[in-house]
N, C-alpha and C. Protein backbone atom coordinates (compact mmCIF):
# COMPACT_ATOMS: atom_id res chain seq x y z
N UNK A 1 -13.65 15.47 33.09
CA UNK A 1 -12.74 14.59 33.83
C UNK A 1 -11.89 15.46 34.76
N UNK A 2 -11.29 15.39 35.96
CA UNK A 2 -11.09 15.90 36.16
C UNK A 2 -9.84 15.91 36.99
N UNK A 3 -8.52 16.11 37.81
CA UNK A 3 -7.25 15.76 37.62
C UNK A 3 -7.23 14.61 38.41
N UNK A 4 -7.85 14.20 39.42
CA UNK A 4 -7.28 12.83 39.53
C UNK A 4 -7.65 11.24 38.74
N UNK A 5 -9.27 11.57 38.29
CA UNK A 5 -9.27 10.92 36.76
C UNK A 5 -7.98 10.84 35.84
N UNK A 6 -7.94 12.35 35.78
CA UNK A 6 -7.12 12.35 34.52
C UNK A 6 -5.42 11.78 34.94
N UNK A 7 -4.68 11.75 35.81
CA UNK A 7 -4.06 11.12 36.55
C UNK A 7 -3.91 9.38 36.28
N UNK A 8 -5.26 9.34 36.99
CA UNK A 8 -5.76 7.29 37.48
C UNK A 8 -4.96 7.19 35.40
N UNK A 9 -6.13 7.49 34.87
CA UNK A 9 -5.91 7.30 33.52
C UNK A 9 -4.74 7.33 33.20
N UNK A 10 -3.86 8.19 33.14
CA UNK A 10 -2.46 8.20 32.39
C UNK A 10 -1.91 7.31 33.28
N UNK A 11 -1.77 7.21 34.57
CA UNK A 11 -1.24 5.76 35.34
C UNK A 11 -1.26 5.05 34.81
N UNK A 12 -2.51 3.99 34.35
CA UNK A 12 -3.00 3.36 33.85
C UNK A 12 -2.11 3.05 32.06
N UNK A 13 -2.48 4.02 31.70
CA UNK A 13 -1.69 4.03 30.23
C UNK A 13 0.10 4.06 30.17
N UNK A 14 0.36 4.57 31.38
CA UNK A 14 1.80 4.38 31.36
C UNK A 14 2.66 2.94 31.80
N UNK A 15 1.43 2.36 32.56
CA UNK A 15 1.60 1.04 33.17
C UNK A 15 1.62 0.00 31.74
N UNK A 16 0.36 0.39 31.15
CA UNK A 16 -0.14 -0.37 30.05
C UNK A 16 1.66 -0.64 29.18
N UNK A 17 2.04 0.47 28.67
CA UNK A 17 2.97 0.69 27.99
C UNK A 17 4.05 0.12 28.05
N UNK A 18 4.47 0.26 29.90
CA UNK A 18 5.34 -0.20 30.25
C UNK A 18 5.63 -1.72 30.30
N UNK A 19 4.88 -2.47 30.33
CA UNK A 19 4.43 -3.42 30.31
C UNK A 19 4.17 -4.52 28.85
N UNK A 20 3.74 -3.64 27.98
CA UNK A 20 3.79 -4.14 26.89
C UNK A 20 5.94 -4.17 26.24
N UNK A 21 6.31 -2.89 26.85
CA UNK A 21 7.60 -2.57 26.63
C UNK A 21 8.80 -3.95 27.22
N UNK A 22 7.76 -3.91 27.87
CA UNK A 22 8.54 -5.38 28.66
C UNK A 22 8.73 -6.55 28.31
N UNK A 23 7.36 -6.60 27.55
CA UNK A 23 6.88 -7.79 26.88
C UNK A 23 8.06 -7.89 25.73
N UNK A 24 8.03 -6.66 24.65
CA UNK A 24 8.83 -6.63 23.84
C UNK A 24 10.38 -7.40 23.94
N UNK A 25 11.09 -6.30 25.15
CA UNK A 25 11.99 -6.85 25.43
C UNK A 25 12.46 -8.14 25.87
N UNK A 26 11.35 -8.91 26.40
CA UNK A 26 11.83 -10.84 26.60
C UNK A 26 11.47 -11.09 25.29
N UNK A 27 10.84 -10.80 24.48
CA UNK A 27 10.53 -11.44 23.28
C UNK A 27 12.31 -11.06 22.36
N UNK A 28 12.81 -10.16 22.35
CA UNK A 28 13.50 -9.56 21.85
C UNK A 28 15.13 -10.58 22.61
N UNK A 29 14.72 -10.79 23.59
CA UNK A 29 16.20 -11.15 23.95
C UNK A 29 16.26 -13.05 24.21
N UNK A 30 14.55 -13.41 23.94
CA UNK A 30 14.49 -15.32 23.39
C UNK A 30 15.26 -15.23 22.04
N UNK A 31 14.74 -14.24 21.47
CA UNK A 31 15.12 -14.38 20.12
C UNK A 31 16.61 -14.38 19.91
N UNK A 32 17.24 -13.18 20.48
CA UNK A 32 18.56 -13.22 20.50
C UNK A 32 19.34 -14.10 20.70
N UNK A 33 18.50 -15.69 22.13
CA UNK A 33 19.25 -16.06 22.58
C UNK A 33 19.23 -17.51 21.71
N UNK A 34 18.24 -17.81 20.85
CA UNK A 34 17.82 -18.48 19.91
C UNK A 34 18.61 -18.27 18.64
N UNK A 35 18.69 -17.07 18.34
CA UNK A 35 19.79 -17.07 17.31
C UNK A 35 21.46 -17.14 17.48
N UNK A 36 21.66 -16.88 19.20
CA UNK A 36 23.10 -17.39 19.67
C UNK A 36 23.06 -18.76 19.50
N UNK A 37 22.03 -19.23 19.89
CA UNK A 37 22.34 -20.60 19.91
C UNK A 37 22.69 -21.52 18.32
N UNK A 38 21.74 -20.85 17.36
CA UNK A 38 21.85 -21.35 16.04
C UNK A 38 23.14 -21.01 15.59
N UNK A 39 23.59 -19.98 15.89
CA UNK A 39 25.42 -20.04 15.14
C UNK A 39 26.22 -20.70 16.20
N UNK A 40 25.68 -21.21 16.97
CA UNK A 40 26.61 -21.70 17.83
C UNK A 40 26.63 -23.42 17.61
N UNK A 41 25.66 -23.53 16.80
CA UNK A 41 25.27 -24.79 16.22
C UNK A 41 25.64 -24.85 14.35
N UNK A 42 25.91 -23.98 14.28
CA UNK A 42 26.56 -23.45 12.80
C UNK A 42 27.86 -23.67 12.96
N UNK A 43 28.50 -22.90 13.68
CA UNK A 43 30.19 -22.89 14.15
C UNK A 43 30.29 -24.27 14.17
N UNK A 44 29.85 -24.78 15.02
CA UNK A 44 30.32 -26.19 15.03
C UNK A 44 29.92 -27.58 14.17
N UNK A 45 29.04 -26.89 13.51
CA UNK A 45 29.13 -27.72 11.76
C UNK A 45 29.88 -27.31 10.97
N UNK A 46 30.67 -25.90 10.96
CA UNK A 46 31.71 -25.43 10.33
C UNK A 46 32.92 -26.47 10.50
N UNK A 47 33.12 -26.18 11.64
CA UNK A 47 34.67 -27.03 12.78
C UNK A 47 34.34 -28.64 12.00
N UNK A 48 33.29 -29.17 12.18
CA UNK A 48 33.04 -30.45 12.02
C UNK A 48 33.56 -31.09 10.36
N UNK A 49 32.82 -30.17 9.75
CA UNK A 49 33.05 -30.04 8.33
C UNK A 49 34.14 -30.03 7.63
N UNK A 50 35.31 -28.93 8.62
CA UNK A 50 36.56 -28.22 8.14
C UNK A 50 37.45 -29.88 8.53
N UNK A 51 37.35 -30.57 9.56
CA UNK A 51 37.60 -31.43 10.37
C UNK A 51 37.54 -32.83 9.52
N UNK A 52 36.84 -33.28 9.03
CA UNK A 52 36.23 -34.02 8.10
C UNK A 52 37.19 -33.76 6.66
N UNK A 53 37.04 -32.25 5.88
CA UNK A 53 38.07 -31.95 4.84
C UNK A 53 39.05 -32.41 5.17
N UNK A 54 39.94 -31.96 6.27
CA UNK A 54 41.45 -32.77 6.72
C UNK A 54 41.74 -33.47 6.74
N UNK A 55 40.94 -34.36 7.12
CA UNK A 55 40.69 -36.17 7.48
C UNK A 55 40.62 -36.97 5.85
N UNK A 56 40.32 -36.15 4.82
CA UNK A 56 40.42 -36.50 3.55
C UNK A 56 40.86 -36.38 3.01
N UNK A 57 42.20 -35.19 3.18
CA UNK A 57 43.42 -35.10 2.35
C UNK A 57 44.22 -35.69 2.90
C-alpha cells in the first residue's frame, strides 16, 4: 500500500469515526433532553401533589 492509499484509508477511518462520534452525541443529548423533560414532569406532580396535601388540611 502505499502513502496515498494509506492516507485515502485513514481519511476514510477518521471520517468513519467521526461520524459515528456524532451519532453518539445526538443520541446522548435526545436522551438528556428526554430525561429533562421527565423531571420536569415529576416536579410538577410533586407541586401538584404538595398542592392537593394543603387543600386537605
Amino acid at each position: 500500500m502505499n502513502n496515498n492509499e494509506l492516507l485515502v484509508q485513514t481519511a476514510r477511518e477518521l471520517a468513519a469515526r467521526l461520524s459515528n462520534a456524532e451519532i453518539d452525541r445526538a443520541s446522548f443529548r435526545a436522551q438528556a433532553i428526554e430525561l429533562q423533560n421527565e423531571n420536569d414532569q415529576l416536579k410538577k406532580q410533586i407541586k401538584d401533589l404538595q398542592d392537593e396535601l394543603g387543600k386537605q388540611k
